[in-house]
Structure formats: C-alpha cells, structure tokens
N, C-alpha and C. Protein backbone atom coordinates (compact mmCIF):
# COMPACT_ATOMS: atom_id res chain seq x y z
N UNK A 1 90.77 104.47 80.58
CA UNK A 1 91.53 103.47 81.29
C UNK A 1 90.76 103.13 82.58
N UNK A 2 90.30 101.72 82.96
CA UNK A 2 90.01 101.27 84.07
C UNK A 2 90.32 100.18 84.26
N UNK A 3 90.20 99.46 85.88
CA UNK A 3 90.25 98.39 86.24
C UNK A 3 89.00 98.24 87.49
N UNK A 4 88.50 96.80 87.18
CA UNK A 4 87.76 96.10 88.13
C UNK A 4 88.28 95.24 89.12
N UNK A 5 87.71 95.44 90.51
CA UNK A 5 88.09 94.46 91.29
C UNK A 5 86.83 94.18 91.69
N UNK A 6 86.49 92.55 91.77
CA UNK A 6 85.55 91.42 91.84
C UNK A 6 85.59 91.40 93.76
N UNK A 7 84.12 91.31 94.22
CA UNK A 7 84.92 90.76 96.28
C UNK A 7 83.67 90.51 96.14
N UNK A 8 82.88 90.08 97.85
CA UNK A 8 82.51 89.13 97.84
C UNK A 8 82.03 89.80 99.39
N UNK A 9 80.53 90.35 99.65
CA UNK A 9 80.27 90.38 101.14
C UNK A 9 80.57 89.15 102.23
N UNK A 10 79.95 89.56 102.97
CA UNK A 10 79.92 89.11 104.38
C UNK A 10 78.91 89.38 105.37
N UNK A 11 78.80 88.57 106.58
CA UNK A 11 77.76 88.90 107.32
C UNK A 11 77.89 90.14 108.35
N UNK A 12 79.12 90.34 108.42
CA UNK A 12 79.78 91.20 109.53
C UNK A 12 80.33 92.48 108.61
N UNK A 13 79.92 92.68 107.27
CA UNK A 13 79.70 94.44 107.19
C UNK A 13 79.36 94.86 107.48
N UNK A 14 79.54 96.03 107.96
CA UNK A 14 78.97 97.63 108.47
C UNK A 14 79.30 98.85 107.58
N UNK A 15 79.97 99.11 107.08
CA UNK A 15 79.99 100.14 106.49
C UNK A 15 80.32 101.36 107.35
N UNK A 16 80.63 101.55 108.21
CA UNK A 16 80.28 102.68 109.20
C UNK A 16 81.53 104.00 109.11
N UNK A 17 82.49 103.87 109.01
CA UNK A 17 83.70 104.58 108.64
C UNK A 17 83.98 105.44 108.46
N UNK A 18 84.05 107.06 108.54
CA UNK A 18 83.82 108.36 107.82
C UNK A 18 85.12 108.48 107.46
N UNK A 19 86.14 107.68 107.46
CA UNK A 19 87.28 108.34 106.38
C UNK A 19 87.70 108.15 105.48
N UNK A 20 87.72 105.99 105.40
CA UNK A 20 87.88 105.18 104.86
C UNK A 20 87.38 103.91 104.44
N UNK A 21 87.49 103.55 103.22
CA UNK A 21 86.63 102.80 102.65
C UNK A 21 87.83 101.50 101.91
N UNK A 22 87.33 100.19 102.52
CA UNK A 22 88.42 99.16 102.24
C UNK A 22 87.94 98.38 101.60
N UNK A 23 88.58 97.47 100.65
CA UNK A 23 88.39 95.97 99.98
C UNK A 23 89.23 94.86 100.29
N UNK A 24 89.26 93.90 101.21
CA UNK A 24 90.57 93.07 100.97
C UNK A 24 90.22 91.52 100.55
N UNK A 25 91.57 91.13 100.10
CA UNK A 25 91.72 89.95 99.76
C UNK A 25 91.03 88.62 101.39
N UNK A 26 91.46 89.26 102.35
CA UNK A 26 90.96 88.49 103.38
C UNK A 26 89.67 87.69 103.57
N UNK A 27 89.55 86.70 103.96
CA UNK A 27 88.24 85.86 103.84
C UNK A 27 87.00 85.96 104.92
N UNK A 28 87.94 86.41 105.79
CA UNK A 28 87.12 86.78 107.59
C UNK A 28 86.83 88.05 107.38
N UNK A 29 85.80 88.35 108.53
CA UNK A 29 85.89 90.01 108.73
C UNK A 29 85.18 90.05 110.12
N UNK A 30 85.97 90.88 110.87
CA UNK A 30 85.37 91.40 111.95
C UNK A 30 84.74 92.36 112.28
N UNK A 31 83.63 92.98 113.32
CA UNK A 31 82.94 93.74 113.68
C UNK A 31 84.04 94.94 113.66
N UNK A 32 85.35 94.83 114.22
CA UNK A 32 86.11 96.15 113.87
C UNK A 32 86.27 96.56 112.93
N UNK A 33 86.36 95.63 111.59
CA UNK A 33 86.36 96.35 110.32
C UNK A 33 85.29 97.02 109.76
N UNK A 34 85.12 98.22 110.35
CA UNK A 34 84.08 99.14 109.56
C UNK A 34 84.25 99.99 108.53
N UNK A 35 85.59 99.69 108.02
CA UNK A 35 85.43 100.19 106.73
C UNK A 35 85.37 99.55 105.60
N UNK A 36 85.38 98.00 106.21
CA UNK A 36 85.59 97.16 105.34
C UNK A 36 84.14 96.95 104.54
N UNK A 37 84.05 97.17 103.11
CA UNK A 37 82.89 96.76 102.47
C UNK A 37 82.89 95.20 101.63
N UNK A 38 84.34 94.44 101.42
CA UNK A 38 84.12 93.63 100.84
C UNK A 38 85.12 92.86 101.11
N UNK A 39 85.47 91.42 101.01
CA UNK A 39 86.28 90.60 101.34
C UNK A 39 86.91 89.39 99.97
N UNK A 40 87.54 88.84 99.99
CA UNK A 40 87.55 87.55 98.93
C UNK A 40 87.82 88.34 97.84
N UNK A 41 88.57 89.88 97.90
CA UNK A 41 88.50 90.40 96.67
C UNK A 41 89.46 89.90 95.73
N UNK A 42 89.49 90.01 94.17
CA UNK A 42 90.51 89.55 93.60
C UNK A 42 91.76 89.84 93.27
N UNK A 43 91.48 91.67 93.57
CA UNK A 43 92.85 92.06 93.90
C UNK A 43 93.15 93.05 94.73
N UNK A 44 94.77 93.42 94.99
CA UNK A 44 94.91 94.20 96.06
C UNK A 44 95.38 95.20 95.38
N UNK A 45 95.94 96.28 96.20
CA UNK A 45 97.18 97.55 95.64
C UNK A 45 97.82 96.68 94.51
N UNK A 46 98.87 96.10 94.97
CA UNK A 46 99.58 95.17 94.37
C UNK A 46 99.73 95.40 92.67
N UNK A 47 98.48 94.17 92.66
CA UNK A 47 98.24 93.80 91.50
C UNK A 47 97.51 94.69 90.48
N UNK A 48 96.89 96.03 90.71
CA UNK A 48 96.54 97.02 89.80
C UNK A 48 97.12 97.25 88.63
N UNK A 49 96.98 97.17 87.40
CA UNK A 49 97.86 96.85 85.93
C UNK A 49 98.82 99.23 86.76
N UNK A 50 99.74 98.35 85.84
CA UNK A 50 100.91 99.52 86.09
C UNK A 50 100.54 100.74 85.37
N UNK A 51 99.34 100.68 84.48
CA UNK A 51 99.08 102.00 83.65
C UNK A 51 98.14 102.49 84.63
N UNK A 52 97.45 102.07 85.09
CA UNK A 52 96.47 102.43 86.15
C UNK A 52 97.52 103.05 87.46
N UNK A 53 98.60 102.20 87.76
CA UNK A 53 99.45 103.05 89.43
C UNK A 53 100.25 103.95 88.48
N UNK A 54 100.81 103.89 87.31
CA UNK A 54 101.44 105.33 86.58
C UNK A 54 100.66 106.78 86.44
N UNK A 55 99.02 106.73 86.64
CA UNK A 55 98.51 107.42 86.44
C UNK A 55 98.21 107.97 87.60
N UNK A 56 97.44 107.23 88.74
CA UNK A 56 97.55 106.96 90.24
C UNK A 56 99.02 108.64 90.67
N UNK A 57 99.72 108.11 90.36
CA UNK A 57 100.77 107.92 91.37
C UNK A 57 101.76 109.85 90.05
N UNK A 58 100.38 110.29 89.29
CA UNK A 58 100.49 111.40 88.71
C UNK A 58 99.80 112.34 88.95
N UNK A 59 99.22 112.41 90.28
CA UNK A 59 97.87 112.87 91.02
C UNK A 59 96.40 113.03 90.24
N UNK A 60 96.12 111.88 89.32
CA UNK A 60 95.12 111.93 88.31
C UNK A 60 94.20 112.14 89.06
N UNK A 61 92.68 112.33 88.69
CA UNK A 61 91.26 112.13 89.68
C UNK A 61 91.24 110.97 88.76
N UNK A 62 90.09 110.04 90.30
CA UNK A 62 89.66 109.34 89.03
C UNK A 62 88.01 108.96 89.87
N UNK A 63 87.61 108.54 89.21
CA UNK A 63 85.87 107.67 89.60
C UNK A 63 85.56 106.61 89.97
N UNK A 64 85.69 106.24 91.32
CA UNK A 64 85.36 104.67 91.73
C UNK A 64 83.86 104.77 91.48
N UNK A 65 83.32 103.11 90.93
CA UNK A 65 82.11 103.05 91.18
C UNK A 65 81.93 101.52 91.39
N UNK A 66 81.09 101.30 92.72
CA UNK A 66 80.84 100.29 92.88
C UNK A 66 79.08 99.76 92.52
N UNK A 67 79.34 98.19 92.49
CA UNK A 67 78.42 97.71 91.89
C UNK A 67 77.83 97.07 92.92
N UNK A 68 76.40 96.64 92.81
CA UNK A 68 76.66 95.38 93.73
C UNK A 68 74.48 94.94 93.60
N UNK A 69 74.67 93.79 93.07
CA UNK A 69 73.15 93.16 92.52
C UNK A 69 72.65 94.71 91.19
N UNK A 70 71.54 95.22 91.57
CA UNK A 70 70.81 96.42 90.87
C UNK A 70 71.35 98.01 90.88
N UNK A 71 72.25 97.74 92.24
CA UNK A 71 72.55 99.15 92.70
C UNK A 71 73.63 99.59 92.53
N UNK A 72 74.00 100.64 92.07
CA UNK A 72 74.93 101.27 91.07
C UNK A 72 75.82 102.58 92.62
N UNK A 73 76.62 103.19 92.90
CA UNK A 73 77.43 104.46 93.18
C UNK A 73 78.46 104.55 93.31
N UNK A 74 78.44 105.98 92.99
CA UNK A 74 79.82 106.72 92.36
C UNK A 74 80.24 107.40 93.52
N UNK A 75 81.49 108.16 93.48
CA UNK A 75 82.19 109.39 93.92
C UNK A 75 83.83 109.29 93.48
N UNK A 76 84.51 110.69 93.59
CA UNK A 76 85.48 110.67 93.48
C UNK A 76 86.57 110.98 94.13
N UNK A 77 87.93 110.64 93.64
CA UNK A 77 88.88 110.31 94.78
C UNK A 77 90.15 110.97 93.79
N UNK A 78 91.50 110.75 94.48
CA UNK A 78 93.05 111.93 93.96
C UNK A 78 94.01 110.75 93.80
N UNK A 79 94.75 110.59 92.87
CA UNK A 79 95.70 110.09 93.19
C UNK A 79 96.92 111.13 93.39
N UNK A 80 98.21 110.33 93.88
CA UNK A 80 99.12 111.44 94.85
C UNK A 80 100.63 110.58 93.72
N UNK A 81 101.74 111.96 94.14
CA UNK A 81 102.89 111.07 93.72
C UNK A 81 103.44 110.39 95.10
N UNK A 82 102.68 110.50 96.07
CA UNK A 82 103.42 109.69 97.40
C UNK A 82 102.85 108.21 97.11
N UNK A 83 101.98 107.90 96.46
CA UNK A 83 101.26 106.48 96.78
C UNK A 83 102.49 105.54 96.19
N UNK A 84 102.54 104.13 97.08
CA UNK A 84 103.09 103.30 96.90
C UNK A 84 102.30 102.11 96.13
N UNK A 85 101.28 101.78 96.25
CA UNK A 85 100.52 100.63 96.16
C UNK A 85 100.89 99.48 95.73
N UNK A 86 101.37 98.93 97.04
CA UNK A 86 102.33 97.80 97.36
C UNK A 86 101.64 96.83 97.84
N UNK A 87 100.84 96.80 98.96
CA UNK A 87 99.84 95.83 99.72
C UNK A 87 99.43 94.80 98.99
N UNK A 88 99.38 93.35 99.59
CA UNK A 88 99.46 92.41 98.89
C UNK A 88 97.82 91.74 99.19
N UNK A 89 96.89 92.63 100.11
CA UNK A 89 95.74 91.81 100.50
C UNK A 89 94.83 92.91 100.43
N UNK A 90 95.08 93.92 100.65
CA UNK A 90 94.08 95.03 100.48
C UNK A 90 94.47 96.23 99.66
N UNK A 91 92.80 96.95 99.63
CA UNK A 91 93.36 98.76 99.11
C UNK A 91 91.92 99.14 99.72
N UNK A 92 92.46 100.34 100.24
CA UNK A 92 91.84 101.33 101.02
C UNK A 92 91.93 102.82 100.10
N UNK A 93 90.58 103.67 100.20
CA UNK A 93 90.22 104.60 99.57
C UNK A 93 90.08 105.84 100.86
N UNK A 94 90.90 107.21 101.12
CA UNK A 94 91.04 107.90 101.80
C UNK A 94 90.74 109.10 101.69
N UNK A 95 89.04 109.70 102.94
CA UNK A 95 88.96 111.03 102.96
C UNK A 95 89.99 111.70 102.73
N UNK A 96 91.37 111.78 103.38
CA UNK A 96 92.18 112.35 104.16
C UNK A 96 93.64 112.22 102.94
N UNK A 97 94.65 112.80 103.55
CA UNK A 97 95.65 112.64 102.43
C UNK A 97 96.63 111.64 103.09
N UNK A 98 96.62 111.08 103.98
CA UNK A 98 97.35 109.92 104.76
C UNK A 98 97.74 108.95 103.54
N UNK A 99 98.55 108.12 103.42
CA UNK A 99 99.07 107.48 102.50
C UNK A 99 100.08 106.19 102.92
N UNK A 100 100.09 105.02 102.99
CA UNK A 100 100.74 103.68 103.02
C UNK A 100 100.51 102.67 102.19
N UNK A 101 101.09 102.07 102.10
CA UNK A 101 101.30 100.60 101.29
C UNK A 101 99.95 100.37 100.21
N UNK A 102 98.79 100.43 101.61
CA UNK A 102 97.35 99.69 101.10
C UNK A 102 96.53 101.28 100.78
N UNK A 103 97.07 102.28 100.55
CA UNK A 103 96.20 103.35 99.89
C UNK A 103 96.66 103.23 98.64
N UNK A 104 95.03 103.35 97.99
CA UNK A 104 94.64 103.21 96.63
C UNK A 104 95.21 104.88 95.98
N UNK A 105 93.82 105.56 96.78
CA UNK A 105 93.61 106.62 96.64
C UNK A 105 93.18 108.15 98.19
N UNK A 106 93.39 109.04 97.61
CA UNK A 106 93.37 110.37 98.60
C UNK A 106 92.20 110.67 98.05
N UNK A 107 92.24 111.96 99.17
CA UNK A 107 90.82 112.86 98.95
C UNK A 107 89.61 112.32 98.59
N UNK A 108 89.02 111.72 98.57
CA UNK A 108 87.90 110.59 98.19
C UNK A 108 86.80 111.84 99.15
N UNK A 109 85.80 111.77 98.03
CA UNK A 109 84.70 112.40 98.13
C UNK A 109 83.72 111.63 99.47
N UNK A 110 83.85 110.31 99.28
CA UNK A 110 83.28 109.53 99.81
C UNK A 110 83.93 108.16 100.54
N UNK A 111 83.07 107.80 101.89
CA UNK A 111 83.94 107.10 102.89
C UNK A 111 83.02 105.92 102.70
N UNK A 112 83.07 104.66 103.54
CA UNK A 112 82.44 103.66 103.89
C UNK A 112 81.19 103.76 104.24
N UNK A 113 80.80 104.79 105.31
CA UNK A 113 79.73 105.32 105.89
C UNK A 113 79.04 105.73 105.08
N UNK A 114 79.15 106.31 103.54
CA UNK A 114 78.01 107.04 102.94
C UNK A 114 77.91 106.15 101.90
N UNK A 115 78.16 104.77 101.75
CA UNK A 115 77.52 104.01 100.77
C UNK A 115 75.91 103.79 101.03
N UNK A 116 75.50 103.70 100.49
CA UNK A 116 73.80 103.32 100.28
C UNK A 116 73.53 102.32 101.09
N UNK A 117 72.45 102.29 101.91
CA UNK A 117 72.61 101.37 103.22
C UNK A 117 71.80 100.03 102.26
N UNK A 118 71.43 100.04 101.13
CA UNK A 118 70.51 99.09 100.36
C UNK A 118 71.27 98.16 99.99
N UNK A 119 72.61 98.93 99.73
CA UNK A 119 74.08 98.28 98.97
C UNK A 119 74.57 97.71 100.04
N UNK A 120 74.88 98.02 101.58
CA UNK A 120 75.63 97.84 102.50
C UNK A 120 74.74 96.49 102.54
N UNK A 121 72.85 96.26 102.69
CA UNK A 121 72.32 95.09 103.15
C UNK A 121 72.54 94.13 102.20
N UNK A 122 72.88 94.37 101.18
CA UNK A 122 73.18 93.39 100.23
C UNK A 122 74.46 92.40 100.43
N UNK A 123 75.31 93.38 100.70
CA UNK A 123 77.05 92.87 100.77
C UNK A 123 76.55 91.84 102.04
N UNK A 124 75.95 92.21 103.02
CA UNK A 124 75.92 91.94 104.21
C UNK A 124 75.26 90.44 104.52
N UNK A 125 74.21 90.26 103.00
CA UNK A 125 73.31 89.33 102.79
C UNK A 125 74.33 88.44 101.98
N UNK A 126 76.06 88.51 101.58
CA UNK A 126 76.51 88.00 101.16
C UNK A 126 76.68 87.81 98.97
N UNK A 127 75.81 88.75 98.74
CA UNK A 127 75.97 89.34 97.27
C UNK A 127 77.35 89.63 97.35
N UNK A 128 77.62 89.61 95.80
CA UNK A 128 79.27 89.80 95.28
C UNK A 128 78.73 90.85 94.54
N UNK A 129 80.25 91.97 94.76
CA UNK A 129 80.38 93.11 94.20
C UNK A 129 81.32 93.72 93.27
N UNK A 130 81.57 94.78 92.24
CA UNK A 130 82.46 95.17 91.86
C UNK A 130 82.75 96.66 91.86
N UNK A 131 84.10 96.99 91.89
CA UNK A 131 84.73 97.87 92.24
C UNK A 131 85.17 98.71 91.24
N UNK A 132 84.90 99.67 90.17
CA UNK A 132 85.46 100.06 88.95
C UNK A 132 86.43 101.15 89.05
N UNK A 133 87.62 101.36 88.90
CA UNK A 133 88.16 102.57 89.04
C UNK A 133 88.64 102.61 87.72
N UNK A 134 87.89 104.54 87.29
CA UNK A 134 88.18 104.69 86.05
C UNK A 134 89.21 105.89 85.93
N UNK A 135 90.06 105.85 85.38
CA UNK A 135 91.22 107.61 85.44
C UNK A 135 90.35 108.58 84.80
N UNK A 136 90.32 109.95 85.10
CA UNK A 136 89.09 110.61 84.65
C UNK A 136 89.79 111.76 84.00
N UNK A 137 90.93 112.18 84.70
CA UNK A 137 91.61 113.19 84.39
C UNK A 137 93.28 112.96 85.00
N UNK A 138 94.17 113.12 84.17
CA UNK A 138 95.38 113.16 84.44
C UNK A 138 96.23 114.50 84.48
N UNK A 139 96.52 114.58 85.80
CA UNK A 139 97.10 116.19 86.02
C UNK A 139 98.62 115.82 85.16
C-alpha cells in the first residue's frame, strides 16, 4: 500500500530543520520555513486515501521516499493512534512524537536538515518532486 504526493520547489528552500520535515499545498515560501521542502503540493493530511490514515493511525512503520530529477532518499517514520490527519494544506513528518492536525507521521528517522543537499539544490532550482509513502509494517 502507498501513496504519492506530487510538489513543486522553490527558490527560498532550505532544508535546515532537525525535527521536521514539511510539504504544503501553499504557493509562497518563506526564509522561515525551514522545514519546508516543497510547495504547490497536491495533497495534504486531508486527502491521504483512508487505507493509508487506517494504517497510519495503527502505529504501522512505514518508508517515505522522496524523489526529485535523478536523486532518489529514503528513511523511516511511526504512525501513532493519536494522529488526526486533518490539515487541509500541509503534512509534516516528525523526529519527535508531537502530533496535530498537519502530522503525517512520528519518530521519523529523518528531518529536513538531512536531505541530500544535491536534492535540496534542485528543489531550490525549482525541479518538481515526489513524495512516496509506503506502509511497511502494520503493528
């Protein structure tokens, strides 16, 4: 079971973030958003097909991997039975076990900051990216 979400850099990525790692539907992005890796995405929490937040929301692991031109990385992340994933413009991926509206996912192996800075110049150069989250294991 997976789903893709489609977004769309910007000139004002950074990547910089050590906890959290974001996608939103939003078209702007500011120098404060440093966790933000992608914008114009096509979807949010929200809209994630319901077999994907049933699984989510069963503390499954699962495998984000993003795409973006040649360059391929992975890590992995928890889903929780607290997640809501409600947010209608974003989803955010969390070191930490913190949890609201726009969390995707917990425990995430990996933050904003440790994407591949090759991947970060790309987004940054305005390349479109994708987002794969696959369920890997269902507790």
């Amino acid at each position: 079971m997976h789903e893709e979400i489609h977004f769309h850099g910007h000139r004002n990525i950074q990547a910089l973030h050590k906890s959290t790692l974001e996608v939103t539907k939003d078209e702007y992005l500011t120098l404060r958003g440093d966790c933000i890796i992608g914008v114009r995405a096509d979807k949010a929490c929200k809209d994630i097909d319901e077999r994907i937040k049933e699984a989510l929301r069963s503390s499954c692991s699962i495998r984000i991997t993003i795409m973006v031109g040649y360059e391929r990385w992975s890590f992995v992340a928890k889903g929780s039975n607290r997640l809501m994933l409600e947010d209608l413009r974003s989803l955010v991926i969390r070191k930490s076990d913190y949890v609201c509206a726009r969390t995707l996912a917990i425990k995430s192996s990996a933050a904003a900051v440790d994407m591949p800075r090759r991947m970060v110049d790309l987004l940054r150069d305005g390349e479109e990216g994708v987002m794969i989250i696959e369920v890997t294991n269902i507790s």
